[in-house]
Each structure stands twice: as C-alpha cells, then as structure tokens.
N, C-alpha and C. Protein backbone atom coordinates (compact mmCIF):
# COMPACT_ATOMS: atom_id res chain seq x y z
N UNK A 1 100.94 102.64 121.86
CA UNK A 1 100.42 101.41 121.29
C UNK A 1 98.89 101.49 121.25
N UNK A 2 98.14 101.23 120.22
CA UNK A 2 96.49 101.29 119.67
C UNK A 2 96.55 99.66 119.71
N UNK A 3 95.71 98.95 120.34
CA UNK A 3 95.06 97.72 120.42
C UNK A 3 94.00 97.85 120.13
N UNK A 4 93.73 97.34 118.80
CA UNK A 4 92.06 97.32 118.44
C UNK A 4 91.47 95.62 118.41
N UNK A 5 90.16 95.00 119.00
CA UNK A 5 90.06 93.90 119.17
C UNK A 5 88.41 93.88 118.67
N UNK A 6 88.33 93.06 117.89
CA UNK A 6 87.47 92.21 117.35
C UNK A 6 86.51 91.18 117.56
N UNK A 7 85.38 90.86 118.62
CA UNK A 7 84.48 89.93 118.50
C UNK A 7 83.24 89.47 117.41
N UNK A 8 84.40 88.63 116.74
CA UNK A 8 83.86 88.53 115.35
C UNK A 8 82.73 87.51 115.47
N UNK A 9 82.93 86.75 116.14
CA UNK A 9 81.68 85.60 116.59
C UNK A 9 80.12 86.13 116.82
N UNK A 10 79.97 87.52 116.88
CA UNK A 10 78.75 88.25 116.93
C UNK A 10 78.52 89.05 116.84
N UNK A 11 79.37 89.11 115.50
CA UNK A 11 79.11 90.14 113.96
C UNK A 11 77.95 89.89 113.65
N UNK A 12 77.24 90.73 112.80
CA UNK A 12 75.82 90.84 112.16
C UNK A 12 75.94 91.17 110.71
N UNK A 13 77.50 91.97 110.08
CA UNK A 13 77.50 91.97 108.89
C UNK A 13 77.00 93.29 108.20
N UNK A 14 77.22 94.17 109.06
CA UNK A 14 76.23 95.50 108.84
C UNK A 14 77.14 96.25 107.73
N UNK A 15 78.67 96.10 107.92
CA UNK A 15 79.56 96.59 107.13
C UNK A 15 79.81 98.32 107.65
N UNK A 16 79.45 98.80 108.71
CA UNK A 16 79.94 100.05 109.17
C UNK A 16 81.25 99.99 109.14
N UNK A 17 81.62 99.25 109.98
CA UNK A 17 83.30 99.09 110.51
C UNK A 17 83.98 99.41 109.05
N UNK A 18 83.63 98.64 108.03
CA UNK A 18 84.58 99.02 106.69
C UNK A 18 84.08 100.70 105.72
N UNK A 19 83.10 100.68 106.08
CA UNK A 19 82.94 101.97 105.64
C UNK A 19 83.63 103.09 106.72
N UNK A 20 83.97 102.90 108.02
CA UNK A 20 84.58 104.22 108.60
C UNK A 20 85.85 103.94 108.39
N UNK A 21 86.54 102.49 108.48
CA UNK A 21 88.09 102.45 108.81
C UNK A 21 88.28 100.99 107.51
N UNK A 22 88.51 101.28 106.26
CA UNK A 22 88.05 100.28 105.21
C UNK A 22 89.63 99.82 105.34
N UNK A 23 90.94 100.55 106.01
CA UNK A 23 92.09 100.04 106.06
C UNK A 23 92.21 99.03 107.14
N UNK A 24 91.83 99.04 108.13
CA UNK A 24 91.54 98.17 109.21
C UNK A 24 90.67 96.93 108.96
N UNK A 25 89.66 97.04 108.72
CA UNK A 25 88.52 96.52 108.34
C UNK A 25 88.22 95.70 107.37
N UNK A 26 87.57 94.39 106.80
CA UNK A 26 87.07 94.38 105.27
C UNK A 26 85.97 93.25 105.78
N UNK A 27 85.02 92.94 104.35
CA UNK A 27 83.90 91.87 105.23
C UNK A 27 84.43 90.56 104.56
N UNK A 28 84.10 89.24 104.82
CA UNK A 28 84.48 88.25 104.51
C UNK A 28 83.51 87.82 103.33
N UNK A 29 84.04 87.23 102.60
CA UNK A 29 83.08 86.96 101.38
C UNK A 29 82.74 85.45 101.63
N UNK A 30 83.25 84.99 102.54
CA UNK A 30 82.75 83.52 103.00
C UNK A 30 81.39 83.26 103.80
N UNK A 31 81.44 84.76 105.03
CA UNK A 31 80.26 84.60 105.95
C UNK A 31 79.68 85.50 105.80
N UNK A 32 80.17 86.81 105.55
CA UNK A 32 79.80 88.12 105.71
C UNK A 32 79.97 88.82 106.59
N UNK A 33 81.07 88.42 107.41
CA UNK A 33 81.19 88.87 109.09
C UNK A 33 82.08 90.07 108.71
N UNK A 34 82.30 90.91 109.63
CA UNK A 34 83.82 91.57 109.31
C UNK A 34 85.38 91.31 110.05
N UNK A 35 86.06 91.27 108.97
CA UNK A 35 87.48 90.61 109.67
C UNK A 35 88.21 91.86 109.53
N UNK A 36 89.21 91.87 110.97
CA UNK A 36 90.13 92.89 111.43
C UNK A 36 91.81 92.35 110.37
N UNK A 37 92.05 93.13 109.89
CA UNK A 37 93.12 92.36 108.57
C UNK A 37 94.09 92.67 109.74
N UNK A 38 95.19 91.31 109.21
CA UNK A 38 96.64 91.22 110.04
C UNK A 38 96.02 90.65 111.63
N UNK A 39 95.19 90.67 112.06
CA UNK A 39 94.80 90.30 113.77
C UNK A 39 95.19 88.86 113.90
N UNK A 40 95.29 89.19 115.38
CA UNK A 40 95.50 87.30 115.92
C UNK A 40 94.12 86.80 116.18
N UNK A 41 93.76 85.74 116.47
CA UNK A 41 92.81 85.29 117.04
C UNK A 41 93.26 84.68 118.54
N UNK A 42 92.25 84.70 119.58
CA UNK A 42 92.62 84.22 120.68
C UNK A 42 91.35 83.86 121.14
N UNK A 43 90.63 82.72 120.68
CA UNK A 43 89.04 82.02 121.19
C UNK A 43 87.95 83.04 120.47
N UNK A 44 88.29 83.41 119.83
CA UNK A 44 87.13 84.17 118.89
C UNK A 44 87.31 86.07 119.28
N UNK A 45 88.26 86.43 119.72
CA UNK A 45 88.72 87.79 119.67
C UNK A 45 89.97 88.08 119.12
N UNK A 46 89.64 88.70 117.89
CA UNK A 46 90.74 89.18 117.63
C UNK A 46 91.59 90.44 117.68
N UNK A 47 93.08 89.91 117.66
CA UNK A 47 93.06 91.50 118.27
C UNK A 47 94.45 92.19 117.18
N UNK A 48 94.76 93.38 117.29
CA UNK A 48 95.87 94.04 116.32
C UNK A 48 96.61 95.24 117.35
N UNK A 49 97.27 94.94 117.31
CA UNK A 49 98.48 95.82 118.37
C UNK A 49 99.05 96.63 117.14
N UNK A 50 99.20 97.90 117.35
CA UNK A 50 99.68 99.30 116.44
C UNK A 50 100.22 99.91 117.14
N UNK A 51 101.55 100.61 116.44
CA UNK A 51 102.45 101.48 117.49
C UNK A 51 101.81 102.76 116.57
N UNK A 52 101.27 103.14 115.94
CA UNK A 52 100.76 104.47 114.98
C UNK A 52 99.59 104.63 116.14
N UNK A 53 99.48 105.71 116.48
CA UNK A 53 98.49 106.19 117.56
C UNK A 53 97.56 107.07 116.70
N UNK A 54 98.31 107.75 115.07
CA UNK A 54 97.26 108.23 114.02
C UNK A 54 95.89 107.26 113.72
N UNK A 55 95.95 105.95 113.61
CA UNK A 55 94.70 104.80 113.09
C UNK A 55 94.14 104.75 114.42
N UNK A 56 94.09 105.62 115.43
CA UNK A 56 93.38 105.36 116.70
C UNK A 56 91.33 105.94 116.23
N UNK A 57 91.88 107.06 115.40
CA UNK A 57 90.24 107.95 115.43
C UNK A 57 89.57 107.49 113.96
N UNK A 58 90.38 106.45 113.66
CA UNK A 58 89.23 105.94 112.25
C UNK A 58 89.12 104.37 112.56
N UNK A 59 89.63 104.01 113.75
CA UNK A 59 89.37 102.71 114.50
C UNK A 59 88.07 103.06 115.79
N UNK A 60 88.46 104.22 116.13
CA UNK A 60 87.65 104.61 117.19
C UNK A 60 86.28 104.90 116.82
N UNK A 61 86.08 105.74 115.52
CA UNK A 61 84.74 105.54 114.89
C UNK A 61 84.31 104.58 114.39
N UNK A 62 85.08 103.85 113.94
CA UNK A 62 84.24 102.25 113.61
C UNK A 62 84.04 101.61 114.68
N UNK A 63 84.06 101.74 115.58
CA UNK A 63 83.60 101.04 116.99
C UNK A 63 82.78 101.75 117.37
N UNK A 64 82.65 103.20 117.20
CA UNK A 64 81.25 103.97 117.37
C UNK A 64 80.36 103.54 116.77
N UNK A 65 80.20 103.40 115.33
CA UNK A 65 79.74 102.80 114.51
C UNK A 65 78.54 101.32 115.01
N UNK A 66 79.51 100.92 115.13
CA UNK A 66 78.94 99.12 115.56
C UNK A 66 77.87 98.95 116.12
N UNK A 67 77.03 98.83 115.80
CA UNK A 67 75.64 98.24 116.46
C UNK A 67 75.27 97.45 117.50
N UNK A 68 76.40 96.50 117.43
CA UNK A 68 76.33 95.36 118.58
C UNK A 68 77.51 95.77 119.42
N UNK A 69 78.49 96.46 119.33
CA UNK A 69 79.65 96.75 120.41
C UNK A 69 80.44 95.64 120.16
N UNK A 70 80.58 95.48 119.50
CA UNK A 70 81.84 94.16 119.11
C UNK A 70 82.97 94.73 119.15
N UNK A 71 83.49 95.94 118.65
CA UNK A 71 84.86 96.38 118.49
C UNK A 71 85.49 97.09 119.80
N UNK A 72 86.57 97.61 120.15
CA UNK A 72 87.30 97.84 121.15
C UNK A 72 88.68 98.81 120.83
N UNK A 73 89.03 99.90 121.09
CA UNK A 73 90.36 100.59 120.58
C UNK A 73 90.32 100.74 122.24
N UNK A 74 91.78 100.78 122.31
CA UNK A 74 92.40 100.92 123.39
C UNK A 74 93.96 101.61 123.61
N UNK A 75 94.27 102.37 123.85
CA UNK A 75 95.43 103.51 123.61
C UNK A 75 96.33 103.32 124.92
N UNK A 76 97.41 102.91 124.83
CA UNK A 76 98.86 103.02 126.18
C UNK A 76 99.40 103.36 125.72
C-alpha cells in the first residue's frame, strides 16, 4: 500500500508536483494550489491510499520536488 498525503493549505502553486507525477497531481484553476486527484480530505490533508507500489517513484519525486515539503509517500 503507497499512501501519498497532501497539505494543500500551504501550497504556493509552484506546479512541480504536476510536472513530475501529472497522473497524481493537477493545479486548481480556482486557487492555483495543487490538488491530489481521487484524495480524501481530513482537516486540510489529503490523503490517497494505492495498492500499485509502481506510482511510489513518480509520487516520491514530486515530493522531492516541493519546495515547502507539503507532500508525503509512504510505503507498507
């Protein structure tokens, strides 16, 4: 299971995240933030549970990516 989680509340809008992992990823055309597609929200983190352990290293570089450390992959 790949848990990738999202603190979208202090996004900056830089758009890395969709340029490394543009399947995961896209920016909002409302704020400009980036939203994790399919995620739950739970108080402003969102998160996406994946049994494909392949979307781990183009989730994992978009969290390299990130400027502010907002993103999170996590592998069990």
């Amino acid at each position: 299971m790949v848990i990738i989680t999202l603190q979208r509340d202090k996004c900056i809008g830089c758009n890395y995240c969709v340029e490394m992992d543009p399947i995961h990823f896209q920016m909002s055309k409302k704020d400009g933030k980036s939203v994790l597609i399919h995620s739950q929200n739970a108080k402003g983190f969102f998160t996406l549970k994946l049994a494909n352990h392949a979307i781990a290293e183009s989730c994992e570089m978009a969290a390299k990516a990130c400027p502010v450390k907002i993103i999170t992959v996590k592998e069990t």
